[in-house]
Protein backbone atom coordinates (compact mmCIF):
# COMPACT_ATOMS: atom_id res chain seq x y z
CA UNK A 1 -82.02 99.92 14.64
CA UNK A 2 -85.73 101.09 15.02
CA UNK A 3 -87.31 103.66 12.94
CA UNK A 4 -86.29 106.56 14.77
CA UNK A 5 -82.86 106.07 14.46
CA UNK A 6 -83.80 105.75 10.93
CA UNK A 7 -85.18 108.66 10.45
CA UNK A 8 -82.33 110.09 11.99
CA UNK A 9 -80.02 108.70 9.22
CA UNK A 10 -82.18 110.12 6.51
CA UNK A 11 -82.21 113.44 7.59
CA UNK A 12 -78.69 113.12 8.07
CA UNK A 13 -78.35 111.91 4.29
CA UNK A 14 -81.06 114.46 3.46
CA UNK A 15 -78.70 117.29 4.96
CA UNK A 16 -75.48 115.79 3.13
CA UNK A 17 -77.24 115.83 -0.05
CA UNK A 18 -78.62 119.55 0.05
CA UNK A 19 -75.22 120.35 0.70
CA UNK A 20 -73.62 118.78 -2.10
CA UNK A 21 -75.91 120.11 -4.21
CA UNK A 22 -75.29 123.62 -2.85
CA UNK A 23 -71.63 122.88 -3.68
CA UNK A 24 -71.98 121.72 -7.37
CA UNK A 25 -74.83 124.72 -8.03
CA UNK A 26 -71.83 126.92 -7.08
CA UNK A 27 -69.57 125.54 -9.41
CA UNK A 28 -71.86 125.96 -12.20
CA UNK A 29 -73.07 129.60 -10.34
CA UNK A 30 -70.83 130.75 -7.55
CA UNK A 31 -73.26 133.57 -6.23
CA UNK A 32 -76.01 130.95 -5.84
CA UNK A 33 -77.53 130.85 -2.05
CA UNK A 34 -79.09 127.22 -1.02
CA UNK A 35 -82.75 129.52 -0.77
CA UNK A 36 -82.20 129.37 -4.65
CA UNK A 37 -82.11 125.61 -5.02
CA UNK A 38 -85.74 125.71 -4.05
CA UNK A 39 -86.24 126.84 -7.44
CA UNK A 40 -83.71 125.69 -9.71
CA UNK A 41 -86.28 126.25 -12.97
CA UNK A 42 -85.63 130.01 -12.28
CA UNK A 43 -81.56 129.65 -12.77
CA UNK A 44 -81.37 127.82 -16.96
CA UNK A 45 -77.46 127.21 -16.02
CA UNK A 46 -79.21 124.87 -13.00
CA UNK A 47 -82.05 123.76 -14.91
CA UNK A 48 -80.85 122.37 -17.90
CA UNK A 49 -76.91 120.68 -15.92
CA UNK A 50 -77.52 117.19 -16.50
CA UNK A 51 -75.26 116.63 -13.15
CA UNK A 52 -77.79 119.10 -10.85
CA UNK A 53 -80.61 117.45 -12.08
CA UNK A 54 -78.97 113.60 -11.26
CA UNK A 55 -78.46 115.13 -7.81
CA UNK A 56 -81.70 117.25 -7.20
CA UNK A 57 -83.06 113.27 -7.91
CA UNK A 58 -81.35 112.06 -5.63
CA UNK A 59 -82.40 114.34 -2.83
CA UNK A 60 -85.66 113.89 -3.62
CA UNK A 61 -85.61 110.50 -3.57
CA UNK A 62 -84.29 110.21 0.02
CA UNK A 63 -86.86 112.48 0.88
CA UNK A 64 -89.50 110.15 -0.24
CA UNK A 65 -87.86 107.53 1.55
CA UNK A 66 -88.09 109.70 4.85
CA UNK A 67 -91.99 110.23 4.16
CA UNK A 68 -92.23 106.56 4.22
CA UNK A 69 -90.52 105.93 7.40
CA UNK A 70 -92.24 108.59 8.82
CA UNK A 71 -94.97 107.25 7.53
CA UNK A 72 -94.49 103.90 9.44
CA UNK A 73 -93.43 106.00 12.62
CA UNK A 74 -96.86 107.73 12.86
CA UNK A 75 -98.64 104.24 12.40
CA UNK A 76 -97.04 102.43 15.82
């Protein structure tokens, strides 16, 4: 596998994760829109659910992971 195709399976996993957290910020507020999980601090039901927060971590820990192989990707 070379680093494109990596990339590739991060944004897929990047995409997977926005969505699930799409799908648990509706549970918690069903008229939420994804544009509003680009500020979660403005939504207190969001902000302070211990299980939005786990997953807004893990989303932006795959995106840090993405920088990184980007990162590589730029340096061939």
């Amino acid at each position: 596998m070379d680093l494109n195709e990596i990339d590739l399976l991060f944004k897929e996993l990047v995409e997977g994760q926005k969505k699930r957290m799409l799908a648990l910020a509706k549970e918690i507020i069903p008229s939420i829109i994804e544009e509003d999980l680009l500020q979660p601090f403005d939504f207190p039901l969001l902000e302070n659910h211990p299980d939005f927060r786990y997953e807004e971590g893990v989303l932006e820990g795959l995106l840090t992971a993405r920088m990184a192989i980007l990162s590589e990707i730029k340096s061939f």
